[in-house]
Protein backbone atom coordinates (compact mmCIF):
# COMPACT_ATOMS: atom_id res chain seq x y z
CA UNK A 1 57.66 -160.53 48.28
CA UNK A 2 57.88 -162.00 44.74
CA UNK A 3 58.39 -165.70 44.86
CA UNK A 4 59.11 -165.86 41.47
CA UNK A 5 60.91 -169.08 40.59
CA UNK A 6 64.21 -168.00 38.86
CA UNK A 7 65.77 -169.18 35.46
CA UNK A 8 67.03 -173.24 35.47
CA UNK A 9 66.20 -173.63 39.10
CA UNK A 10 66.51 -177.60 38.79
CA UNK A 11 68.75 -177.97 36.51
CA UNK A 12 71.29 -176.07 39.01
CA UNK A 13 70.50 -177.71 41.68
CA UNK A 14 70.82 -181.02 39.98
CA UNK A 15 74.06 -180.10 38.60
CA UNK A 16 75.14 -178.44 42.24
CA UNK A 17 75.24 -182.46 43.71
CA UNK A 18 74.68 -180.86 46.68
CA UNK A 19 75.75 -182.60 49.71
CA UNK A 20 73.58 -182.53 53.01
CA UNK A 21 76.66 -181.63 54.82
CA UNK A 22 78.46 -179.22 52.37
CA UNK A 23 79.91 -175.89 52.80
CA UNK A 24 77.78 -173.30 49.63
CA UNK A 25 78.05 -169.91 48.21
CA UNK A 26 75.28 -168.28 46.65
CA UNK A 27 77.37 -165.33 45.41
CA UNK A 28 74.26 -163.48 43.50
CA UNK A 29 71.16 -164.19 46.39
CA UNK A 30 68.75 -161.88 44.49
CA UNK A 31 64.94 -162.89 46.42
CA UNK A 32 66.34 -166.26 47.75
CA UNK A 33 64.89 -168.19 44.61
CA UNK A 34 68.05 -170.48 44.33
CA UNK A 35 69.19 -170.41 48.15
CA UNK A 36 65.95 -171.44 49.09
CA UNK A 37 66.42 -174.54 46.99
CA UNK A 38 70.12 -175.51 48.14
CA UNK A 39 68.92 -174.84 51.78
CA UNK A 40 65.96 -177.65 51.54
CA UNK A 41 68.76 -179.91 50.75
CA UNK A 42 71.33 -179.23 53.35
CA UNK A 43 71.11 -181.11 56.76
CA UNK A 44 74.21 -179.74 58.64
CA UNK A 45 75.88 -177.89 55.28
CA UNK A 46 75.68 -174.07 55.80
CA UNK A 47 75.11 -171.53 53.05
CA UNK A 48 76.78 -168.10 52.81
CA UNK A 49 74.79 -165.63 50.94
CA UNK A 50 75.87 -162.41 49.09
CA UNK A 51 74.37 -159.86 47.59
CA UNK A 52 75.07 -155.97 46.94
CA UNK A 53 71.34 -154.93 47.26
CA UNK A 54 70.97 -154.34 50.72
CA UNK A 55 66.69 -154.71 49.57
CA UNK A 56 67.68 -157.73 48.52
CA UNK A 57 68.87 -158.87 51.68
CA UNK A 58 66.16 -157.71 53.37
CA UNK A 59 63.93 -159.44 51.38
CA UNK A 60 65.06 -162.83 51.36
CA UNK A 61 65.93 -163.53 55.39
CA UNK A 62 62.08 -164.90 55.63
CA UNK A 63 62.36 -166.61 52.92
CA UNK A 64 65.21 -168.60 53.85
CA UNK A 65 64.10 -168.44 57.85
CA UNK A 66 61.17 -170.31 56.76
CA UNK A 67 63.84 -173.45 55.74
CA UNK A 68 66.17 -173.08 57.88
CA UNK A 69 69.02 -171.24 59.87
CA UNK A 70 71.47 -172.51 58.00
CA UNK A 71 72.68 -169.89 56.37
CA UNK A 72 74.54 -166.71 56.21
CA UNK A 73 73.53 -163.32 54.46
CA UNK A 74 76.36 -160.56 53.59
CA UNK A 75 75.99 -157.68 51.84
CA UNK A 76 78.48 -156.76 49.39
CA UNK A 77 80.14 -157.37 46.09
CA UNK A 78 80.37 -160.90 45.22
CA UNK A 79 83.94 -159.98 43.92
CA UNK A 80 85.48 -159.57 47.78
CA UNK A 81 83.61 -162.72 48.36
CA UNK A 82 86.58 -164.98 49.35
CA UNK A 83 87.89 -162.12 51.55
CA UNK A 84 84.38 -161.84 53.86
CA UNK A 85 84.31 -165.79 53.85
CA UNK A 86 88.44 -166.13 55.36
CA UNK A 87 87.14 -163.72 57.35
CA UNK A 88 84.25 -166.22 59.31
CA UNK A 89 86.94 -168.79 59.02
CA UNK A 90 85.93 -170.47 55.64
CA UNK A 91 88.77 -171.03 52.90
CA UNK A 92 87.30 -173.85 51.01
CA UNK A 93 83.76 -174.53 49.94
CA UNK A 94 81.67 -177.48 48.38
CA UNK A 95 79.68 -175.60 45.56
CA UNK A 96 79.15 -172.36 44.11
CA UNK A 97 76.31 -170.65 42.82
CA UNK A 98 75.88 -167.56 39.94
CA UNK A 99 73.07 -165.95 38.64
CA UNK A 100 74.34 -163.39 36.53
CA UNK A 101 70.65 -161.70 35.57
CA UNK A 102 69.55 -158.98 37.20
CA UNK A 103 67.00 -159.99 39.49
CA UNK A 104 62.50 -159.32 37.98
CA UNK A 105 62.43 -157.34 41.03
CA UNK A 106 65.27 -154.99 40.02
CA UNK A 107 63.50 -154.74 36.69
CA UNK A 108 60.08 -154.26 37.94
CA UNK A 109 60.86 -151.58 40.31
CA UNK A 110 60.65 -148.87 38.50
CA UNK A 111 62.33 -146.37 41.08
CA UNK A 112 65.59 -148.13 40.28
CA UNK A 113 66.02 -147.40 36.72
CA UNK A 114 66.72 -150.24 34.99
CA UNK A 115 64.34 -150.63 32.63
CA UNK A 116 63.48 -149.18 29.51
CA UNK A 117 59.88 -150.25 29.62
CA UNK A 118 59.00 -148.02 32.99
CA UNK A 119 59.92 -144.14 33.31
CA UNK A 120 62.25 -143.38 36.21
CA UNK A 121 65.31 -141.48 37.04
CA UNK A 122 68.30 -142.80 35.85
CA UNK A 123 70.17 -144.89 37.81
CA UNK A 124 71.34 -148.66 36.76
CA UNK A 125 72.63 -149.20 40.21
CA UNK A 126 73.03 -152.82 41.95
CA UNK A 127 74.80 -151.10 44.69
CA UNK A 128 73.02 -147.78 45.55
CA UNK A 129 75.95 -146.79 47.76
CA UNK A 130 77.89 -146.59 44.47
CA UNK A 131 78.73 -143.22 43.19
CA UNK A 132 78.25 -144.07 39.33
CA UNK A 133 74.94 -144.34 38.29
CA UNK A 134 73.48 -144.16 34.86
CA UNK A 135 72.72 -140.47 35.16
CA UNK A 136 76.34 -139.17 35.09
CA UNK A 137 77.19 -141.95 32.14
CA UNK A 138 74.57 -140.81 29.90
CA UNK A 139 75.57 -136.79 30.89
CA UNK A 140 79.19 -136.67 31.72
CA UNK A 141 80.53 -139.16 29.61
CA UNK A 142 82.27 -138.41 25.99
CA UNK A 143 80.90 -139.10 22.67
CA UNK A 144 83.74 -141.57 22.45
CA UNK A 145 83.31 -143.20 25.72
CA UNK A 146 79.59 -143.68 25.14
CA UNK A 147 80.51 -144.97 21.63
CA UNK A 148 83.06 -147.29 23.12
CA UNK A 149 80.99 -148.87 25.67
CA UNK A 150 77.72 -149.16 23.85
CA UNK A 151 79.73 -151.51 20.68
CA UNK A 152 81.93 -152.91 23.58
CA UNK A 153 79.12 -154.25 26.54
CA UNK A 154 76.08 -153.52 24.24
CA UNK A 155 77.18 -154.85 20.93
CA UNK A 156 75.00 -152.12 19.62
CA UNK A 157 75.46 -151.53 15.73
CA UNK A 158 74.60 -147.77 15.42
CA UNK A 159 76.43 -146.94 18.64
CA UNK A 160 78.35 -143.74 17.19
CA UNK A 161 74.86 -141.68 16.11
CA UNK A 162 73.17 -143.21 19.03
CA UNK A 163 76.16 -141.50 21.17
CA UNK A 164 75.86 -138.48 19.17
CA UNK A 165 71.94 -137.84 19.34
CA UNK A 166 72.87 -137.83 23.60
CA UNK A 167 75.36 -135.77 23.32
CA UNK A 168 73.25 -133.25 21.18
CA UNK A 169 70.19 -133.42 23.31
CA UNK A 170 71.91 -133.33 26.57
CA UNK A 171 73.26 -129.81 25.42
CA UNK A 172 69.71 -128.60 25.32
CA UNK A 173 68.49 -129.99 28.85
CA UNK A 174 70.36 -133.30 31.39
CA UNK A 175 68.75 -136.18 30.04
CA UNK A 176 67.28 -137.37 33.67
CA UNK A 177 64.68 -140.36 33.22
CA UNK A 178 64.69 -143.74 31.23
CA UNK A 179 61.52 -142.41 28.73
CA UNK A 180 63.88 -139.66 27.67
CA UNK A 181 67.17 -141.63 27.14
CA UNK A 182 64.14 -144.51 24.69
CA UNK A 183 62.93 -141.62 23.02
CA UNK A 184 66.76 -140.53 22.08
CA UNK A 185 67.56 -144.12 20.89
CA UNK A 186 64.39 -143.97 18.50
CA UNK A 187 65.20 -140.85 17.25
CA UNK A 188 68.88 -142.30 15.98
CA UNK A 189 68.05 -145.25 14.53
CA UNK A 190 66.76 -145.92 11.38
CA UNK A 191 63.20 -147.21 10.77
CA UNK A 192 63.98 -150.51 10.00
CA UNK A 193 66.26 -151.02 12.86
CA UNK A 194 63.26 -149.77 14.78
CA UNK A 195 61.24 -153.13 13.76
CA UNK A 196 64.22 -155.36 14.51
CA UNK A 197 63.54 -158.03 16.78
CA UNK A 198 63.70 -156.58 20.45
CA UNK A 199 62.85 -153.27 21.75
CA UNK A 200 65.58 -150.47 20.49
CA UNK A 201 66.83 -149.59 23.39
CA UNK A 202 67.68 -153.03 25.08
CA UNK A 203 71.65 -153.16 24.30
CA UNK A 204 72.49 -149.57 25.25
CA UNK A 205 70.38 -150.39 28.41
CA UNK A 206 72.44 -153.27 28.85
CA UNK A 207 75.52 -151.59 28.24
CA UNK A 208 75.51 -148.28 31.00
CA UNK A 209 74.09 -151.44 33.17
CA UNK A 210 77.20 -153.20 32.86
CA UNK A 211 79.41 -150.16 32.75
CA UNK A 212 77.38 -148.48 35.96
CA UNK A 213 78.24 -151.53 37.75
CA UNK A 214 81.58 -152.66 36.55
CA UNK A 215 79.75 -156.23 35.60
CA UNK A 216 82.62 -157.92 33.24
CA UNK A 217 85.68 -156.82 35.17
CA UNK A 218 84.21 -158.21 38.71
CA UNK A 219 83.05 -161.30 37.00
CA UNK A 220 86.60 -162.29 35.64
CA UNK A 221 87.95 -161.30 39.53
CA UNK A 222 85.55 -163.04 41.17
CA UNK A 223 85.18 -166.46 38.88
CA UNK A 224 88.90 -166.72 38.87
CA UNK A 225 88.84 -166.67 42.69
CA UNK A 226 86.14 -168.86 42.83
CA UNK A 227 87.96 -171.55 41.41
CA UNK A 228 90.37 -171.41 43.61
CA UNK A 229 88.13 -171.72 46.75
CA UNK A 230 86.17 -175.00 45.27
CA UNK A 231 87.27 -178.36 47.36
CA UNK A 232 88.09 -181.57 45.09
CA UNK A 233 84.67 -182.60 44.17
CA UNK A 234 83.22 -179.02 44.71
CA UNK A 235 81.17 -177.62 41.73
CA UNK A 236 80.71 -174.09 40.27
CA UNK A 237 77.48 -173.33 38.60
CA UNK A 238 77.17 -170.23 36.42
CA UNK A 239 73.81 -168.64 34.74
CA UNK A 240 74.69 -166.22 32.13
CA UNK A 241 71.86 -164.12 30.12
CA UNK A 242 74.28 -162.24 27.70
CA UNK A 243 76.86 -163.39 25.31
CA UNK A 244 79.72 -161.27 26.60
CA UNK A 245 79.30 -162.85 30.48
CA UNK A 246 79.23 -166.49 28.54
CA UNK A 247 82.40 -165.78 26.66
CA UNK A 248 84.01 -164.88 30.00
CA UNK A 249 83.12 -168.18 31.43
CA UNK A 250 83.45 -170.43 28.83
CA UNK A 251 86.77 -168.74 28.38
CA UNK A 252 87.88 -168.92 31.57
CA UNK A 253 86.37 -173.01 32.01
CA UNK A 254 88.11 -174.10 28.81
CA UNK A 255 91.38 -172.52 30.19
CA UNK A 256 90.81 -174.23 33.26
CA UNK A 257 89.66 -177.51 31.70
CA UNK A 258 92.35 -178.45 29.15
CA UNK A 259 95.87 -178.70 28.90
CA UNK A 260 98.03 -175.09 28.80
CA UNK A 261 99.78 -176.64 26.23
CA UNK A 262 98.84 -178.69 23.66
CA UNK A 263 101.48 -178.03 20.71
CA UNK A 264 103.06 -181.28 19.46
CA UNK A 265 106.29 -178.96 19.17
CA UNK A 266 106.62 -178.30 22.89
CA UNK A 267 107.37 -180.80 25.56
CA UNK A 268 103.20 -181.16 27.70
CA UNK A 269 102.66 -178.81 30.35
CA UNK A 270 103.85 -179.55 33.81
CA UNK A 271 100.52 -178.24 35.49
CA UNK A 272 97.76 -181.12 35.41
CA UNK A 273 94.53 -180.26 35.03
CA UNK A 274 92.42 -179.49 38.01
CA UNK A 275 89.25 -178.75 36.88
CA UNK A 276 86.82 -181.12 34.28
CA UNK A 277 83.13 -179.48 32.65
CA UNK A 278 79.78 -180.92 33.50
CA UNK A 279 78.43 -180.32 30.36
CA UNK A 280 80.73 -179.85 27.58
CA UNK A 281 77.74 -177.60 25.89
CA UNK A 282 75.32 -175.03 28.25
CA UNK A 283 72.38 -176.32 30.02
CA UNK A 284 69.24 -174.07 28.66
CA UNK A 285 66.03 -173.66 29.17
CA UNK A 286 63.09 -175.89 28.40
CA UNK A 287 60.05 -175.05 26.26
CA UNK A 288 58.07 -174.71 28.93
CA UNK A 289 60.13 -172.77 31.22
CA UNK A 290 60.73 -170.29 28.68
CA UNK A 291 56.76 -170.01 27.79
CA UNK A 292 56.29 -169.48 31.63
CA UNK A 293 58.84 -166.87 31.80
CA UNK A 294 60.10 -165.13 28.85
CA UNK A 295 63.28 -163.69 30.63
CA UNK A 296 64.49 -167.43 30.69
CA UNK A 297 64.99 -167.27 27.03
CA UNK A 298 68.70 -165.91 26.68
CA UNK A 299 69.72 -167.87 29.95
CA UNK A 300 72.85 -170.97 29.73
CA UNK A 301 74.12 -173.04 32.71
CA UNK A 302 77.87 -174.16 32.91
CA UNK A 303 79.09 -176.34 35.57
CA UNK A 304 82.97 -177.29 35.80
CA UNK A 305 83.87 -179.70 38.53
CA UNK A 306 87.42 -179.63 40.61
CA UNK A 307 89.03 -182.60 40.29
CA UNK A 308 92.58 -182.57 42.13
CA UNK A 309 94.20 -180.23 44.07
């Protein structure tokens, strides 16, 4: 197994102030990278681990044997986390973890689609029960859909002839593998956009990614929940690696962080704040980390705190 070390490992577990006896979530396990490191610090704490990827799960149980048995593994979306976790009992918890990137080994296995630099079939999916892959997005879905998602999750600035060149070419033949669906983003884009910094094909990738696997809805669902399952002193940790996750949590945290309402024409709000940020600006990455590992680049940390019931 890959023992990569993942993005702003010690700066979350710093900002975690984990306590040997605390209650954790590590809603995004991936290959154990950051549950490995909260584990080493627990004593008689326990650790509940989720992840979609049932390889995943697989993958990190001897990782995390090797520590300790401390912890918990459950496969599923990290949005019906709070559900599983009543479930075995546990309402409130001491820290939370998210890694929103998709795991190296998601990228680097080429069977699973991902990627734009390795040929494959299709697919985009986290969850490979899940009936949506990238295959019926890029061939069932409407010109306007397509154009909708790629300006909406990819931010992608030729989005309507990049939507039209699929639509066109899937006419002739289903577009089935990753190559074909590059070689149909370089043939709509003009060559300068070509040389832009980036490969071409890395925001429409990212957008059926998040659209295959419903990435911004669950994330509001699931941080808004999370909130409510942190204990007074309990911290939430959250990695983004795109700037439409970050706006959703720095959204949500300010909300959360400051008073409802603040107009000097309206009596204060009633509801007291219950939640103060760690960091008033996002932890990044060193130098060096990013040198080591280039997909640190793009990555922030926010923390927020609970302070009060």
């Amino acid at each position: 197994m890959d023992r990569h070390i993942p993005v702003l490992l010690k700066e979350t577990i710093e900002n975690l102030a984990i306590k040997e006896n605390g209650i954790y979530v590590d809603m995004t396990l991936g290959r154990g990278g950051h549950s490995e490191a909260i584990l080493h610090r627990l004593k008689n704490g326990h650790l509940y681990c989720f992840d979609q990827d049932h390889q995943a799960i697989e993958e990190s149980y001897d990782r995390l044997k090797a520590v300790s048995n401390n912890f918990t593994l459950i496969e599923d979306n990290f949005v019906n986390a709070k559900t599983r976790l009543s479930l075995l009992g546990v309402e409130k918890v001491d820290g939370i973890l998210f890694d929103l990137g998709v795991s190296s080994a998601q990228f680097d296995d080429g069977e699973r689609g991902f990627s734009y630099r390795y040929d494959a079939r299709l697919d985009m999916r986290m969850d490979l029960n899940n009936d949506l892959s990238a295959y019926e997005v890029v061939n069932q879905y409407s010109k306007e859909a397509l154009t909708r998602i790629f300006k909406q999750y990819g931010e992608e600035p030729f989005a309507s002839k990049i939507a039209s060149m699929i639509v066109k070419k899937r006419e002739e033949k289903p577009i089935e593998t990753t190559f074909e669906l590059v070689d149909i983003i370089k043939l709509s884009l003009p060559e300068w956009a070509k040389r832009r910094r980036g490969h071409p094909a890395k925001q429409v990738f990212q957008a059926i990614r998040i659209e295959v696997n419903n990435e911004l809805e669950v994330l509001k669902i699931a941080l808004k929940e999370a909130l409510t399952m942190l204990k007074v002193d309990g911290r939430i940790a959250i990695i983004t690696f795109h700037s439409l996750e970050d706006r959703i949590v720095k959204k949500m945290f300010h909300e959360k962080t400051t008073e409802s309402n603040t107009s000097r024409y309206l009596p204060p709000s009633l509801e007291p704040v219950a939640y103060r940020l760690v960091n008033r600006k996002p932890i990044t990455p060193s130098e060096e980390e990013i040198n080591e590992n280039h997909r640190a680049s793009s990555g922030k940390l926010r923390v927020v705190e609970r302070i009060k019931v």
